[in-house]
Protein backbone atom coordinates (compact mmCIF):
# COMPACT_ATOMS: atom_id res chain seq x y z
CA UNK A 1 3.80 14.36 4.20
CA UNK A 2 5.77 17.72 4.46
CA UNK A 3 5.02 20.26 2.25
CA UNK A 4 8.85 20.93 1.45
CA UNK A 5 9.38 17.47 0.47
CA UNK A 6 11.82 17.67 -2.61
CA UNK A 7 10.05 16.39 -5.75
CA UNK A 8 12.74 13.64 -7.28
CA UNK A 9 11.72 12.93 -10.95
CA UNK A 10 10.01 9.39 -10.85
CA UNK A 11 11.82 6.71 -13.33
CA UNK A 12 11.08 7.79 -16.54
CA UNK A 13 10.76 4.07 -17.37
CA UNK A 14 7.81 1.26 -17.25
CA UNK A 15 9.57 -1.06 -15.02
CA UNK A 16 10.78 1.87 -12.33
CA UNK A 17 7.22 2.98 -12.08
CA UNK A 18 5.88 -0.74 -11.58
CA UNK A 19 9.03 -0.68 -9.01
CA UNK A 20 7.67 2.39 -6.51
CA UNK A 21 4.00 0.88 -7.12
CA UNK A 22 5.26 -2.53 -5.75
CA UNK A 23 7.49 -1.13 -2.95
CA UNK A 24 3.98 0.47 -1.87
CA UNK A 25 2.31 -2.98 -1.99
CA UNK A 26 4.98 -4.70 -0.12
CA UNK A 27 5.00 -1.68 2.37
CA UNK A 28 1.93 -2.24 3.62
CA UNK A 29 2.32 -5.65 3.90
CA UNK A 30 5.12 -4.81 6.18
CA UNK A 31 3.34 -2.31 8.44
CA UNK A 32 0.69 -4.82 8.86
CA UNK A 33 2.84 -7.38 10.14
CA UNK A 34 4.67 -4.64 12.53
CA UNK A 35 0.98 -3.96 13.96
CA UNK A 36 -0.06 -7.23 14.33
CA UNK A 37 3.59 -7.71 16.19
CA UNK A 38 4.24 -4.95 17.95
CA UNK A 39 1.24 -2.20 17.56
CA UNK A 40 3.75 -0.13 16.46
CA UNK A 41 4.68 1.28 12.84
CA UNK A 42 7.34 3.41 11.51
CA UNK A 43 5.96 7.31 11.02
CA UNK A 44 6.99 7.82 7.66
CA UNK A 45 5.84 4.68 5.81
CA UNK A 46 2.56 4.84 7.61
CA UNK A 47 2.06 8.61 6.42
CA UNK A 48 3.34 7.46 2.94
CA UNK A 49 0.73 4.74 2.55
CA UNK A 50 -2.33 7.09 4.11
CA UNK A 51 -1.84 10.14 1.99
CA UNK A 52 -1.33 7.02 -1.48
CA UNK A 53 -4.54 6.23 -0.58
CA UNK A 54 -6.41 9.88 -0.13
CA UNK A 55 -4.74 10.96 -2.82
CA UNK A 56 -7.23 9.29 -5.57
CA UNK A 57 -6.49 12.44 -8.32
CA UNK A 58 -2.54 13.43 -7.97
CA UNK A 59 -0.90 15.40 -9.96
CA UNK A 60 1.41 12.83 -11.21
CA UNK A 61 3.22 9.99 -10.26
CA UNK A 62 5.45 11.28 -7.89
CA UNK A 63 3.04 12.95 -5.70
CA UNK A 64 1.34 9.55 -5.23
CA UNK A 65 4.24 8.53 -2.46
CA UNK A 66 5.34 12.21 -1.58
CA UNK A 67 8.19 12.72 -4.51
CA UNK A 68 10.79 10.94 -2.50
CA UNK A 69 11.67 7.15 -2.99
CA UNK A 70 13.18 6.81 0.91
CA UNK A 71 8.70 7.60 1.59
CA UNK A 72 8.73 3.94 0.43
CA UNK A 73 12.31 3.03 1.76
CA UNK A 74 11.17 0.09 3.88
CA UNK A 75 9.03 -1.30 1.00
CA UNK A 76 12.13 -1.03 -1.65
CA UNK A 77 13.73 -2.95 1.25
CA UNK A 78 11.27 -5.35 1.43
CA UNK A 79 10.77 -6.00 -2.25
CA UNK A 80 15.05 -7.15 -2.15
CA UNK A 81 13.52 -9.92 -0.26
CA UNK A 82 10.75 -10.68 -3.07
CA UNK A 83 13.63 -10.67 -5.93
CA UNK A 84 16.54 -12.94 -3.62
CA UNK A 85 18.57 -10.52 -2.90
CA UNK A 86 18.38 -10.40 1.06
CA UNK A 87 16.43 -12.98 3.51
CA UNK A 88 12.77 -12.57 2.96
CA UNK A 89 9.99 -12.79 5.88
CA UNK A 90 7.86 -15.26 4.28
CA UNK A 91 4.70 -13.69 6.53
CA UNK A 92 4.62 -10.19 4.77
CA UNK A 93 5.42 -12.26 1.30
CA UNK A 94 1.98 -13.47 1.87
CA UNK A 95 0.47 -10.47 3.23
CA UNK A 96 2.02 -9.12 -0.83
CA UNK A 97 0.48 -11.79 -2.65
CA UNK A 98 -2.63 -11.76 -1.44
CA UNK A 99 -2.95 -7.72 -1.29
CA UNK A 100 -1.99 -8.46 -5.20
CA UNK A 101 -4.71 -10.92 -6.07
CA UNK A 102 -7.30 -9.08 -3.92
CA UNK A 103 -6.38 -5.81 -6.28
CA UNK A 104 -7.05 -8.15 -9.34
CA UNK A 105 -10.36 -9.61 -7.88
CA UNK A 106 -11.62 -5.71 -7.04
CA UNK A 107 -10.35 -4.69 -10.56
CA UNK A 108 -13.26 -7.58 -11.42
CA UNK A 109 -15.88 -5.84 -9.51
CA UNK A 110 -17.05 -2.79 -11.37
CA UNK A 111 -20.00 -1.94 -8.41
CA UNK A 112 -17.38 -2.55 -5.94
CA UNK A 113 -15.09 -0.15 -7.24
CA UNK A 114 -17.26 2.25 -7.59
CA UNK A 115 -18.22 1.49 -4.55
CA UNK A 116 -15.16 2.27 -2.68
CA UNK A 117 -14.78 5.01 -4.91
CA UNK A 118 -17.90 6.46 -3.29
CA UNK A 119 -16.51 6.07 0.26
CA UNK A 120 -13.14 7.77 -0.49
CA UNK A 121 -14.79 10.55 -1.71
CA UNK A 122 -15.93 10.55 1.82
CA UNK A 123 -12.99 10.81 3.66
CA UNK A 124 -11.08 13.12 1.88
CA UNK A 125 -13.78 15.48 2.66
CA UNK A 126 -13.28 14.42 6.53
CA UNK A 127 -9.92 14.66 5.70
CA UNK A 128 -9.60 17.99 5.15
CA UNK A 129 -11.40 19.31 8.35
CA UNK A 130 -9.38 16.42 10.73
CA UNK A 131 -6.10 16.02 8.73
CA UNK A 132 -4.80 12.56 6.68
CA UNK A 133 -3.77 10.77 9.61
CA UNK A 134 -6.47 11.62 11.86
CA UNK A 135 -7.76 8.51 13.68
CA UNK A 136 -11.44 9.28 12.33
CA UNK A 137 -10.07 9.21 9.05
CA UNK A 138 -8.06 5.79 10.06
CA UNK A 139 -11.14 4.37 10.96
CA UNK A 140 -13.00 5.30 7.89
CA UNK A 141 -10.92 4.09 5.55
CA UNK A 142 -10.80 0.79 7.80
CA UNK A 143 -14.39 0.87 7.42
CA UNK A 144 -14.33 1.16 3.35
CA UNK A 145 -12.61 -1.86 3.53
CA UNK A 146 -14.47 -3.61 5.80
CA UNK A 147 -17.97 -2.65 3.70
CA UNK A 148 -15.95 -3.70 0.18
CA UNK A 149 -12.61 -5.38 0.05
CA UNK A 150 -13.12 -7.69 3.31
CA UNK A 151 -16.58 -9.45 1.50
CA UNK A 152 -14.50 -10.91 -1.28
CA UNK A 153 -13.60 -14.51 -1.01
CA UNK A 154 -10.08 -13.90 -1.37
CA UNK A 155 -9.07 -12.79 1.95
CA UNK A 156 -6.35 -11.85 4.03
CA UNK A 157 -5.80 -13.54 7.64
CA UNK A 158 -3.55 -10.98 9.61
CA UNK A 159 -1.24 -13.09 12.60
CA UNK A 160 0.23 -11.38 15.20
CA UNK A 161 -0.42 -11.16 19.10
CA UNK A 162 -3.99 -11.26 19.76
CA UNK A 163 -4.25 -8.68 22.80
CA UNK A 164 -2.76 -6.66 20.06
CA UNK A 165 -4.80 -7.09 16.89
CA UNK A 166 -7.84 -6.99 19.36
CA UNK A 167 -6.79 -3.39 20.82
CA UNK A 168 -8.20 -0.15 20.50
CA UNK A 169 -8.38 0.95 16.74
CA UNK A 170 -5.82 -1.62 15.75
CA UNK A 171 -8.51 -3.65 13.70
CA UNK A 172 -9.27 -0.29 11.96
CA UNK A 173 -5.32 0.72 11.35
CA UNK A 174 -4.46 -2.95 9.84
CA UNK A 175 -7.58 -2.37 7.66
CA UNK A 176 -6.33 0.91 6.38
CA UNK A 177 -3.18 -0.76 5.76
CA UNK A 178 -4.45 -3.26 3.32
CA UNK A 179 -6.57 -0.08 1.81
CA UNK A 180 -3.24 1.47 0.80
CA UNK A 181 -1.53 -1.75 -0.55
CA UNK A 182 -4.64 -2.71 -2.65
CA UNK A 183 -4.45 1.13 -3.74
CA UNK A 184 -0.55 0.67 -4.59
CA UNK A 185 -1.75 -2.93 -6.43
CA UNK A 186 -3.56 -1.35 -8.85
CA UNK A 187 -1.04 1.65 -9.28
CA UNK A 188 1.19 -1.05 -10.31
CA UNK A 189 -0.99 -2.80 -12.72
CA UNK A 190 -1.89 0.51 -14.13
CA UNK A 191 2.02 1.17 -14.88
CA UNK A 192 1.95 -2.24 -16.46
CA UNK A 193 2.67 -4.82 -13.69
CA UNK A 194 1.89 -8.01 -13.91
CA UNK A 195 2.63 -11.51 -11.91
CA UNK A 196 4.20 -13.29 -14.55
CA UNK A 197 6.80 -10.02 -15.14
CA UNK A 198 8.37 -10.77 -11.59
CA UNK A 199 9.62 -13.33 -12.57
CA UNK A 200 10.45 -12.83 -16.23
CA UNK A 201 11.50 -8.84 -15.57
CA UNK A 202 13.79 -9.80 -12.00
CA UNK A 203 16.73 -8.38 -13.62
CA UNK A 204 15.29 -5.11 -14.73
CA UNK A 205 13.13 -4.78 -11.54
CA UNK A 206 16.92 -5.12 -9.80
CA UNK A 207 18.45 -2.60 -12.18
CA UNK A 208 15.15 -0.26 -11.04
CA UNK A 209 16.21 -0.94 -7.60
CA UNK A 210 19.52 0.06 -7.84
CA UNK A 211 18.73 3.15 -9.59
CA UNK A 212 16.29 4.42 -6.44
């Protein structure tokens, strides 16, 4: 995330918070179907969704994704998909989902929140001497997952090519992927999203669309 960024002013409504929040779910749902695919991920998302999940005290909302909507451009995209309004790749709808009802089952889990609480505290201490993107801090925040989110029944089965998803520090990168959309999950359901309000709020999530 640069520095010089420009800080746009977030939505100043309920429904175009929940909006960003769920682009960031459904953005790292995306990236971990792109790693399981192709081992490759686009810069800027990936950056976006490390720094979200560092960044466990920001100053406000905005500085969660980096003050510009187009830092979770290919998640806005994807979410047009979730609400019918372009063809929808049914794999990272599940990959959503399920980063959605893990969020709920960790919200469940008091000791397991604090927990991972306990291990991000961690790595943003690494994180300051290596930098956000580091691959030590990649594969500690793979390994917070591993230790808490992974040992819930409710879990996520990543597809791809398996050459791939058995590679050097890809199990680690697909892990820190479902970090940062479990982080964005409960973002969301701290700005007031909910299941049931995707389907009964489509046409103001659509209006929030537009307006990013």
């Amino acid at each position: 995330m640069n520095a010089s960024t420009p800080i746009h002013p977030a939505p100043d409504t309920p429904v175009g918070r929940q909006a960003l929040a769920l682009a960031g779910v459904f953005q790292a749902a995306s990236l971990v179907d792109e790693l399981a695919r192709t081992g490759q991920v686009e810069q800027r998302a990936w950056d976006t969704l490390i720094h979200a999940t560092l960044d466990t005290n920001p100053e406000n909302f905005e500085a969660i994704y980096g003050g510009h909507p187009n830092n979770l451009r290919l998640g806005l995209d994807t979410l047009e998909g979730v609400l019918g309004r372009r063809q929808a790749n049914p794999v990272v709808m599940r990959y959503g989902f399920s980063l959605l009802m893990l969020m709920n089952k960790l919200r469940g889990n008091n000791a397991m929140m604090d927990d991972l609480g306990q291990h991000l505290t961690r790595v943003q201490g690494q994180a300051e001497h290596f930098g956000e993107t580091h691959e030590n801090i990649i594969a500690s925040l793979g390994e917070a997952y591993q230790q808490t989110l992974s040992t819930l029944k409710t879990r996520i089965v990543v597809q791809g090519d398996p050459s791939l998803l058995q590679s050097r520090m890809m199990p680690e990168r697909v892990r820190a992927c479902l970090l940062a959309g479990v982080r964005f999950g409960l973002l969301w359901h701290q700005q007031g999203g909910r299941r049931w309000k995707l389907i009964f709020q489509r046409n103001a999530l659509k209006k929030a669309l537009d307006t990013l």
